[in-house]
N, C-alpha and C. Protein backbone atom coordinates (compact mmCIF):
# COMPACT_ATOMS: atom_id res chain seq x y z
N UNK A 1 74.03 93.21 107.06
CA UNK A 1 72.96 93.95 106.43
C UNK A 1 71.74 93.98 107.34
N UNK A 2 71.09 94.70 107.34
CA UNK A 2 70.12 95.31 108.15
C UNK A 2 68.77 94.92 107.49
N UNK A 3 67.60 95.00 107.85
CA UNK A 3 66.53 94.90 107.37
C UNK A 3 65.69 95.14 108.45
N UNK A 4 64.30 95.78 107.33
CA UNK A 4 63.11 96.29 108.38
C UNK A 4 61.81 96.10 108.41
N UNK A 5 61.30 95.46 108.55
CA UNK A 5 59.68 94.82 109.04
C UNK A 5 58.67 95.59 109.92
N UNK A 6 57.96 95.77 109.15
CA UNK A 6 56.43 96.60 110.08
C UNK A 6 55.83 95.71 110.70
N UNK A 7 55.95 96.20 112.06
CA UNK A 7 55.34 95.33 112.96
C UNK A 7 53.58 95.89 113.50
N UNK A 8 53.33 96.96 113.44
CA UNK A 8 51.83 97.29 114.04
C UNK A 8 51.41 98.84 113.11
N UNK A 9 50.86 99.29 112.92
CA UNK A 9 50.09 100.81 113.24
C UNK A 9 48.87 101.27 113.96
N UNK A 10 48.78 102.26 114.37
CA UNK A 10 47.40 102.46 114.68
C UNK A 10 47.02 104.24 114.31
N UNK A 11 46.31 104.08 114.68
CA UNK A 11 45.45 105.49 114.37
C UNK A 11 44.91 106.66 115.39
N UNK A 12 44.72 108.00 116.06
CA UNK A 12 44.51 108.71 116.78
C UNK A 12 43.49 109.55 116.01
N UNK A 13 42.56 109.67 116.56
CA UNK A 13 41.58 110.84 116.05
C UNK A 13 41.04 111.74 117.22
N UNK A 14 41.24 113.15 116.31
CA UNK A 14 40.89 114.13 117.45
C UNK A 14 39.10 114.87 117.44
N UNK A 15 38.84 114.43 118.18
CA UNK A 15 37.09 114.62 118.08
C UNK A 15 36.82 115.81 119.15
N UNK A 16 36.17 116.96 118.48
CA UNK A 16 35.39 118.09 118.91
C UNK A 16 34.04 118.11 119.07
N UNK A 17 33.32 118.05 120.55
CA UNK A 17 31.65 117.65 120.58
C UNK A 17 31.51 118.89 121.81
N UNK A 18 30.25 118.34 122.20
CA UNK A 18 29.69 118.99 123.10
C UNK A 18 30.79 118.19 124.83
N UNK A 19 31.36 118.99 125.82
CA UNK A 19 31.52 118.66 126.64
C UNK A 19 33.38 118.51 126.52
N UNK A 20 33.84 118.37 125.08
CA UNK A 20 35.07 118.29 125.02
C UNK A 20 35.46 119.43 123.63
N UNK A 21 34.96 120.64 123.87
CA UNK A 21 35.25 122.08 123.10
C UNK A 21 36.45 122.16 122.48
N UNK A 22 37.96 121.80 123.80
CA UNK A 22 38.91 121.62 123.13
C UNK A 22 39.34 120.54 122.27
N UNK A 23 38.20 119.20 122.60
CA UNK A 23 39.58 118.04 121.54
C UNK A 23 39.74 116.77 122.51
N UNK A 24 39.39 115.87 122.50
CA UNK A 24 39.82 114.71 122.55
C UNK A 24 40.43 113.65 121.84
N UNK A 25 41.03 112.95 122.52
CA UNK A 25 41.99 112.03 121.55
C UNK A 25 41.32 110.91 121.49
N UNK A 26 41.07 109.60 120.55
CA UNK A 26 40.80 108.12 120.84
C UNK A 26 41.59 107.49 119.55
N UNK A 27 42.28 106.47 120.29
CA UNK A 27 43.11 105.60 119.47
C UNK A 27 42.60 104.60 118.86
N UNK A 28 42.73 103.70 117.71
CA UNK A 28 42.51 102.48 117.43
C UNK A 28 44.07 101.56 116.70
N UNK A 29 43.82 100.60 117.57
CA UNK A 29 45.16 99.90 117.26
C UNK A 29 44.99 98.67 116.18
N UNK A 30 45.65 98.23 115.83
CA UNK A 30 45.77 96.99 114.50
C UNK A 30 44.96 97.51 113.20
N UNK A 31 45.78 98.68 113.08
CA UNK A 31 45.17 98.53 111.45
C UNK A 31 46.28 97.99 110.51
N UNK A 32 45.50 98.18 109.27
CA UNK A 32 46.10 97.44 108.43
C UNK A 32 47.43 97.90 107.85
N UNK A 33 47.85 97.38 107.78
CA UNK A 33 49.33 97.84 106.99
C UNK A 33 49.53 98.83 106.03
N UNK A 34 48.89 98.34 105.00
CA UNK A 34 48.75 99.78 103.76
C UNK A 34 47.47 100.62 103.93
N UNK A 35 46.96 100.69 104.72
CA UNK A 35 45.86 101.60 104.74
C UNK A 35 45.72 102.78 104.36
N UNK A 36 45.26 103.30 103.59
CA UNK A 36 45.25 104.72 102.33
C UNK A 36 44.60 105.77 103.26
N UNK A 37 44.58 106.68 102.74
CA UNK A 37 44.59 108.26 103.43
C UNK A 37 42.64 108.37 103.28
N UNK A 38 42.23 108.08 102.38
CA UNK A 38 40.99 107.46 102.44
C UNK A 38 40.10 106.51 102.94
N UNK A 39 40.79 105.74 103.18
CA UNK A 39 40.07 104.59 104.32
C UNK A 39 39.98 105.75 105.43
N UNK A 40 40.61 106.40 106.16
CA UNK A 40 41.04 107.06 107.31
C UNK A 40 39.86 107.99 107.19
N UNK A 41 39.94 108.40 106.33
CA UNK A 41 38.79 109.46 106.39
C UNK A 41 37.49 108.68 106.18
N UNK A 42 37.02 107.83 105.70
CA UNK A 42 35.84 107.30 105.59
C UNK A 42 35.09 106.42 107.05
N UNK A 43 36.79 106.17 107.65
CA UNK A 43 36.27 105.67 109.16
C UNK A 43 36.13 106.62 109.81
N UNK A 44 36.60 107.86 109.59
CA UNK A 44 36.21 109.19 110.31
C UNK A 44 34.79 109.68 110.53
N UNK A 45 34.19 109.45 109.34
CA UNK A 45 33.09 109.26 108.95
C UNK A 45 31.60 108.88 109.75
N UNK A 46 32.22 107.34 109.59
CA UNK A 46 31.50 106.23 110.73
C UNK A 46 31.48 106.60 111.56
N UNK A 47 33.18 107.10 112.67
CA UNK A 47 32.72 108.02 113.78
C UNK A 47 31.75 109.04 114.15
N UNK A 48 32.13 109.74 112.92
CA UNK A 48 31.18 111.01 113.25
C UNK A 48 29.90 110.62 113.67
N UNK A 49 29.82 109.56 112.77
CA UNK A 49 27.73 109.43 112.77
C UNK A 49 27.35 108.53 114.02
N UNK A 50 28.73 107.89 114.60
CA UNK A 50 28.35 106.85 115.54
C UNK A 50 28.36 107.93 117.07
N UNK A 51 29.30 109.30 117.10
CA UNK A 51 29.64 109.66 118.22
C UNK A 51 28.65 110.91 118.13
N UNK A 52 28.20 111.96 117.04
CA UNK A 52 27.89 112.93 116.77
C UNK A 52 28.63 113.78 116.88
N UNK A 53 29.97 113.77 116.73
CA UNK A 53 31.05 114.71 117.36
C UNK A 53 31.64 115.14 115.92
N UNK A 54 32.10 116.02 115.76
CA UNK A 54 33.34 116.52 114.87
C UNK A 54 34.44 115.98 114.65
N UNK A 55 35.25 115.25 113.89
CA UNK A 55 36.68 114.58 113.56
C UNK A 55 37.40 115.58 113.09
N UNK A 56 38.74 116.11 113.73
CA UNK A 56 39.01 116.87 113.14
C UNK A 56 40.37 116.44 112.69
N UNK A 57 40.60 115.46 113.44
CA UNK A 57 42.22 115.13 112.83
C UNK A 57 42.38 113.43 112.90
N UNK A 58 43.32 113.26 112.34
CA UNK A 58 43.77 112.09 112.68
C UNK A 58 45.26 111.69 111.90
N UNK A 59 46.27 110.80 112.91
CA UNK A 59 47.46 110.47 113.06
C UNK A 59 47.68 109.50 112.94
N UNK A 60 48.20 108.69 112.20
CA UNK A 60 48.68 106.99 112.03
C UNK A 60 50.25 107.20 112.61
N UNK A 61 50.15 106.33 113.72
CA UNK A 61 51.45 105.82 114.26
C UNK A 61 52.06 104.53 113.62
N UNK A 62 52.66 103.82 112.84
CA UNK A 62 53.67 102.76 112.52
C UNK A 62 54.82 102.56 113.75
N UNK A 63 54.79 101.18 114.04
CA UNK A 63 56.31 100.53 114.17
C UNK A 63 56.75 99.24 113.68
N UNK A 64 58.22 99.79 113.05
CA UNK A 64 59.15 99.30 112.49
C UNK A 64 60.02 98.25 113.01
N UNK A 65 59.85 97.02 112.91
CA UNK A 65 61.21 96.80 113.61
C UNK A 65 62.63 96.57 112.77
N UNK A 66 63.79 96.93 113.20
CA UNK A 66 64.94 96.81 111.89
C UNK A 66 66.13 95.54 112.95
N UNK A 67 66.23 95.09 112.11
CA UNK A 67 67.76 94.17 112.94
C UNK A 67 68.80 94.59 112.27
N UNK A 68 69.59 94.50 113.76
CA UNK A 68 70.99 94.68 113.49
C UNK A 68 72.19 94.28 113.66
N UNK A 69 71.99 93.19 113.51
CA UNK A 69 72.53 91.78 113.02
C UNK A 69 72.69 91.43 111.75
């Protein structure tokens, strides 16, 4: 039998400002495990006001690990 354990996520946000028109990416790694679709946006937030830039997206990456053994 198999089983599967979350091992990390992190987060990508795509920020639109002056100097990057098309889009930049910046990651943050170790978030929390269950982190809601709202937290995400409220740290989007913080960005905005900390960078002055536009948030326009953002991506949570998870990994899984499963054994197979």
């Amino acid at each position: 039998m198999s089983n599967r354990a979350w091992m990390k996520s992190n987060v990508t946000y795509t920020f639109v400002g002056e100097g990057h028109e098309k889009g930049v990416k910046h990651s943050f790694a170790h978030i929390a495990q269950n982190v809601s679709a709202d937290q995400i946006v409220d740290f989007a937030g913080v960005l905005k006001e900390l960078t002055g830039d536009r948030v326009i997206d953002a991506t949570i990456a998870t990994t899984d690990h499963v054994g197979v053994e």
